[in-house]
N, C-alpha and C. Protein backbone atom coordinates (compact mmCIF):
# COMPACT_ATOMS: atom_id res chain seq x y z
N UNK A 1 81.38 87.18 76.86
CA UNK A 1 82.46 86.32 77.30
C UNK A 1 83.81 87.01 77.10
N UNK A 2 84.05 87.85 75.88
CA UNK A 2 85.19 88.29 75.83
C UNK A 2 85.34 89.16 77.05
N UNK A 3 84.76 89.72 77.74
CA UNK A 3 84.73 91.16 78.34
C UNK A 3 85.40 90.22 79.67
N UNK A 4 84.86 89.33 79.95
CA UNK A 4 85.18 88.18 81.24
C UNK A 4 86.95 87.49 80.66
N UNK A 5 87.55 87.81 79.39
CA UNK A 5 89.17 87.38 79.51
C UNK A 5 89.86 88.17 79.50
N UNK A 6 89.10 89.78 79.57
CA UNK A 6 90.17 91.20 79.70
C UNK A 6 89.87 91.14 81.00
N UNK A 7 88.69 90.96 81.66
CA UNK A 7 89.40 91.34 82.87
C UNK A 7 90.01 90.08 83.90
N UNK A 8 89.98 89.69 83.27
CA UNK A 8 90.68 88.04 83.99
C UNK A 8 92.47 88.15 83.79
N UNK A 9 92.44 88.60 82.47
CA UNK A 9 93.48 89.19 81.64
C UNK A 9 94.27 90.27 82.99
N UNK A 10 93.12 91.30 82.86
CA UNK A 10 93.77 91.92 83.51
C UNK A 10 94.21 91.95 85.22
N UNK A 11 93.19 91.18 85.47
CA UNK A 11 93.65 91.16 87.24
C UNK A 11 95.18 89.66 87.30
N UNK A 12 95.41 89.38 85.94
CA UNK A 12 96.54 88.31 86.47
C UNK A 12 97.60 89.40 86.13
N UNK A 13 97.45 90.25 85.44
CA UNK A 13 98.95 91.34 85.47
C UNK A 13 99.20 91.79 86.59
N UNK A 14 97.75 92.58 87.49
CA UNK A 14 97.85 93.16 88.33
C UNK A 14 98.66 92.58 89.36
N UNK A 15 98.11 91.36 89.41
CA UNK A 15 98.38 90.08 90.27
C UNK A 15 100.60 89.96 89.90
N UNK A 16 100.98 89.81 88.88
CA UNK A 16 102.21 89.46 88.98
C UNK A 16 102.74 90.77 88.68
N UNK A 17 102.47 92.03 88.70
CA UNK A 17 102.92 93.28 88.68
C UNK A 17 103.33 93.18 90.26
N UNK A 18 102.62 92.66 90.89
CA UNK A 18 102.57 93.10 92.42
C UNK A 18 104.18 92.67 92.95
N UNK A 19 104.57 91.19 92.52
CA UNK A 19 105.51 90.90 93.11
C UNK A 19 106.97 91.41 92.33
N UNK A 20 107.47 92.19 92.76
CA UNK A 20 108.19 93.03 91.75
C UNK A 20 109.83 93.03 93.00
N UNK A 21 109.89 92.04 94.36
CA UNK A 21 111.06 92.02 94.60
C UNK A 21 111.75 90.48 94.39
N UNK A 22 113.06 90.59 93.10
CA UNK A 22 113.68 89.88 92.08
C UNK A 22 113.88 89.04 93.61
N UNK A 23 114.93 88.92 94.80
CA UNK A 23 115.42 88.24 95.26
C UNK A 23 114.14 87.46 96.43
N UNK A 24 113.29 87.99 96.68
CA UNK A 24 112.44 87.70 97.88
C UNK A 24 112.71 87.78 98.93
N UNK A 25 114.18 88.40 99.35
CA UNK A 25 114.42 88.56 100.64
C UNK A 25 114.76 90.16 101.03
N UNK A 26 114.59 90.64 102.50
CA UNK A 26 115.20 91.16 103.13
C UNK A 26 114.15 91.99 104.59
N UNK A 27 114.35 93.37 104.40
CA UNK A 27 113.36 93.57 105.87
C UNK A 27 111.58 93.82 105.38
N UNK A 28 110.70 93.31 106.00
CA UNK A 28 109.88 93.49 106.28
C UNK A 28 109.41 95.18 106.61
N UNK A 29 108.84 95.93 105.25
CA UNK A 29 108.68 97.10 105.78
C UNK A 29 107.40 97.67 105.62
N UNK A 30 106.08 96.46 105.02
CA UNK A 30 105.05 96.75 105.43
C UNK A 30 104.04 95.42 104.83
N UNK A 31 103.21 95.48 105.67
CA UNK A 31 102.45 94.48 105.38
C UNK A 31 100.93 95.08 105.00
N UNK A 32 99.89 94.01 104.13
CA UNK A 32 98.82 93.90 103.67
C UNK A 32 97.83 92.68 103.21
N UNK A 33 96.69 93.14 104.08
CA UNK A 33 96.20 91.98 104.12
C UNK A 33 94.74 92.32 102.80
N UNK A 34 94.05 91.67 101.68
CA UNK A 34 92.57 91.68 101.53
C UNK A 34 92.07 90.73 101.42
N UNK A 35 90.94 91.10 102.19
CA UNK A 35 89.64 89.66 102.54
C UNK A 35 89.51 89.42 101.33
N UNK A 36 88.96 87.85 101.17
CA UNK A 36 88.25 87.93 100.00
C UNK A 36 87.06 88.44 99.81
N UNK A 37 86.50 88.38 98.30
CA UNK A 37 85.01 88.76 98.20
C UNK A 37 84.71 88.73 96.68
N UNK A 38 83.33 88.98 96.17
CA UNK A 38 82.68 88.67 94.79
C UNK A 38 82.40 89.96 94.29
N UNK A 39 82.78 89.62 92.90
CA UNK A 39 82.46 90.69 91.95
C UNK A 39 81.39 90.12 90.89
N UNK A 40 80.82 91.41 90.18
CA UNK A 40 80.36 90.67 88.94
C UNK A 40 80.18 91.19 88.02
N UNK A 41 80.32 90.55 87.17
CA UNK A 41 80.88 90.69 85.38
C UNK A 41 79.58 91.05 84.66
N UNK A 42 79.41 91.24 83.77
CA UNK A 42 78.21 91.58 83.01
C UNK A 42 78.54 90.17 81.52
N UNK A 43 77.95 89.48 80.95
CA UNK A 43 78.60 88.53 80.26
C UNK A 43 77.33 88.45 79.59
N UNK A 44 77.33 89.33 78.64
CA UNK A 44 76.15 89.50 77.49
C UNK A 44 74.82 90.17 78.26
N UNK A 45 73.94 89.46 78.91
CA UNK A 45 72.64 89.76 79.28
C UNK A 45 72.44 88.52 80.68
N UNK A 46 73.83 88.25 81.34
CA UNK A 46 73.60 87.10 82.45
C UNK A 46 74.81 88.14 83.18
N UNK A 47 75.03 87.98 84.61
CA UNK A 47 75.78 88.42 86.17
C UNK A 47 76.23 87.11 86.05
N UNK A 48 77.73 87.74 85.92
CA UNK A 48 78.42 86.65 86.54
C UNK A 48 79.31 86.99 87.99
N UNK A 49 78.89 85.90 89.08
CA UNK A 49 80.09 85.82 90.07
C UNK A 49 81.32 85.22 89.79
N UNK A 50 82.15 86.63 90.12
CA UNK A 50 83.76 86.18 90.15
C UNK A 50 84.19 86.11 91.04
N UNK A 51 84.94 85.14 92.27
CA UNK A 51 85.00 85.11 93.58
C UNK A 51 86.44 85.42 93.99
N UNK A 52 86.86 86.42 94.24
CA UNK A 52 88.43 86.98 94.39
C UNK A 52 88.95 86.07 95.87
N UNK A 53 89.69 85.74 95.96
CA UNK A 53 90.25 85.21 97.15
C UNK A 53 90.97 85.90 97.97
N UNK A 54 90.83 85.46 99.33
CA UNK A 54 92.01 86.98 99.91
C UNK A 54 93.37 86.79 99.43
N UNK A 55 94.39 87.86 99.75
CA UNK A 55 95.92 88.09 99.83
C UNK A 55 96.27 88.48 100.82
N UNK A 56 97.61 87.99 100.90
CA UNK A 56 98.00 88.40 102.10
C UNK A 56 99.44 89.22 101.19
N UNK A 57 100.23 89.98 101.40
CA UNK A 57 101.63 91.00 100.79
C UNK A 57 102.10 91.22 102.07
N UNK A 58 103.48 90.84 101.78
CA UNK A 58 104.46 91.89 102.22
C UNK A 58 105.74 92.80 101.45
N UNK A 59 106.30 93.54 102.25
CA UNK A 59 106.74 94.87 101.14
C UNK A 59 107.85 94.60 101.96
N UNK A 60 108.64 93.92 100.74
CA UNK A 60 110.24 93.22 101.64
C UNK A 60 111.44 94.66 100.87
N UNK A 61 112.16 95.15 101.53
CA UNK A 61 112.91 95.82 100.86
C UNK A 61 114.64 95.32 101.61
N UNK A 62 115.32 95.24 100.39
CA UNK A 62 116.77 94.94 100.34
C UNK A 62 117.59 95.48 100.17
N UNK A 63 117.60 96.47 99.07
CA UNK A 63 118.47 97.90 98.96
C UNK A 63 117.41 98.39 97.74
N UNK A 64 118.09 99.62 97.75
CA UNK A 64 117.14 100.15 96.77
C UNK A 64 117.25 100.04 95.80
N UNK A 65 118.08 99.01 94.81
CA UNK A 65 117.16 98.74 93.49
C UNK A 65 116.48 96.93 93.68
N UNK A 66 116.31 96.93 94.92
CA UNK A 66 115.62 95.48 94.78
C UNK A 66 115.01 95.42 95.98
N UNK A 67 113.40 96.04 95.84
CA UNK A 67 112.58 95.81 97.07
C UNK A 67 111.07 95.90 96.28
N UNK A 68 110.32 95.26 97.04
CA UNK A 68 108.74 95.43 96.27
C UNK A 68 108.19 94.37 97.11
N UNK A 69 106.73 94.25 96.87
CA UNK A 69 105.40 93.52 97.51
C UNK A 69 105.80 92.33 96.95
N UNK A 70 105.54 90.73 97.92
CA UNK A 70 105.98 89.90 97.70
C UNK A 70 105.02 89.01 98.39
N UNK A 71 104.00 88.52 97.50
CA UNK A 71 102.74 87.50 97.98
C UNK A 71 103.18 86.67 98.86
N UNK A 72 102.42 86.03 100.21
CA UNK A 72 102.84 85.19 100.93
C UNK A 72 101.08 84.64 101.11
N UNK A 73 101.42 83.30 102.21
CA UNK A 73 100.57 83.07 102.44
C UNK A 73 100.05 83.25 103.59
N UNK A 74 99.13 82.95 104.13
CA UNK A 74 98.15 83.30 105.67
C UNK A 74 99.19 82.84 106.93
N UNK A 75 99.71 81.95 107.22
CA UNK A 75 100.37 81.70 107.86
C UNK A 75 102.10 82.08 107.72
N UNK A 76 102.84 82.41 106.71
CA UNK A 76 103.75 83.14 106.65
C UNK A 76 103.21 84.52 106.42
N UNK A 77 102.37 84.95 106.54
CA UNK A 77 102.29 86.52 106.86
C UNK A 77 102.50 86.88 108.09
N UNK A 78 101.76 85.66 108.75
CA UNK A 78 101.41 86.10 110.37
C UNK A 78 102.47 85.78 110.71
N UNK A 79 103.56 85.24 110.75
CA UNK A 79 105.29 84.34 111.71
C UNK A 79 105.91 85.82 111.07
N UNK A 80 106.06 86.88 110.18
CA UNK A 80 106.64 88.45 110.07
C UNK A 80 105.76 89.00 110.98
N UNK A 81 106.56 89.98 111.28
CA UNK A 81 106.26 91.68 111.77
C UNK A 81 107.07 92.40 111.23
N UNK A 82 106.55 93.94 111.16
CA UNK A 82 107.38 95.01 110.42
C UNK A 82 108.56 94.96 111.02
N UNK A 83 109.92 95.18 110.12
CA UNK A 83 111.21 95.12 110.58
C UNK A 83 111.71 93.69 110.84
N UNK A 84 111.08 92.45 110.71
CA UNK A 84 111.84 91.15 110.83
C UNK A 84 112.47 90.94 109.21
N UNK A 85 113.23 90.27 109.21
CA UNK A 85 114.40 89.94 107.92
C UNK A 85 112.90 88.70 107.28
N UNK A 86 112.56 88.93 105.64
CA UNK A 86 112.39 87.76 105.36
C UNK A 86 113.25 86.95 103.92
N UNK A 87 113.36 86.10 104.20
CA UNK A 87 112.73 84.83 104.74
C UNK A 87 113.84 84.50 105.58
């Protein structure tokens, strides 16, 4: 069980490492989409399914000390294209 809150642990850093632009706005300079899908844990002598959900990112940049990947959802991913202003 412990081994299942490091990495739980660790995919929520990964997870708020990602969004790293302070204001949330400006151009659209790349987008990323991942499907979801299942992993699995080893949790003593039992497989566990962990079911990742997709993401959708975009990589908003504003000037250069304030731009980075900025989680959106399925339907505000798709209303951007590269080079539109968000939000």
């Amino acid at each position: 069980m412990r081994k299942l809150g490091v990495a739980a642990a660790v995919l929520a850093a990964l997870m708020l490492s990602a969004c790293s632009n302070a204001s949330g706005h400006g151009e659209v300079i790349n987008k990323d989409y991942t499907p979801g899908y299942t992993t699995f844990i080893l949790s003593g002598k039992v497989m566990v399914p962990m079911y990742n959900p997709p993401s959708w990112q975009m990589d908003v940049y504003e000037n250069e000390d304030d731009h980075g990947w900025v989680s959106v959802d399925e339907t505000t991913y798709h209303q951007y294209e590269i080079g539109d202003e968000f939000p």
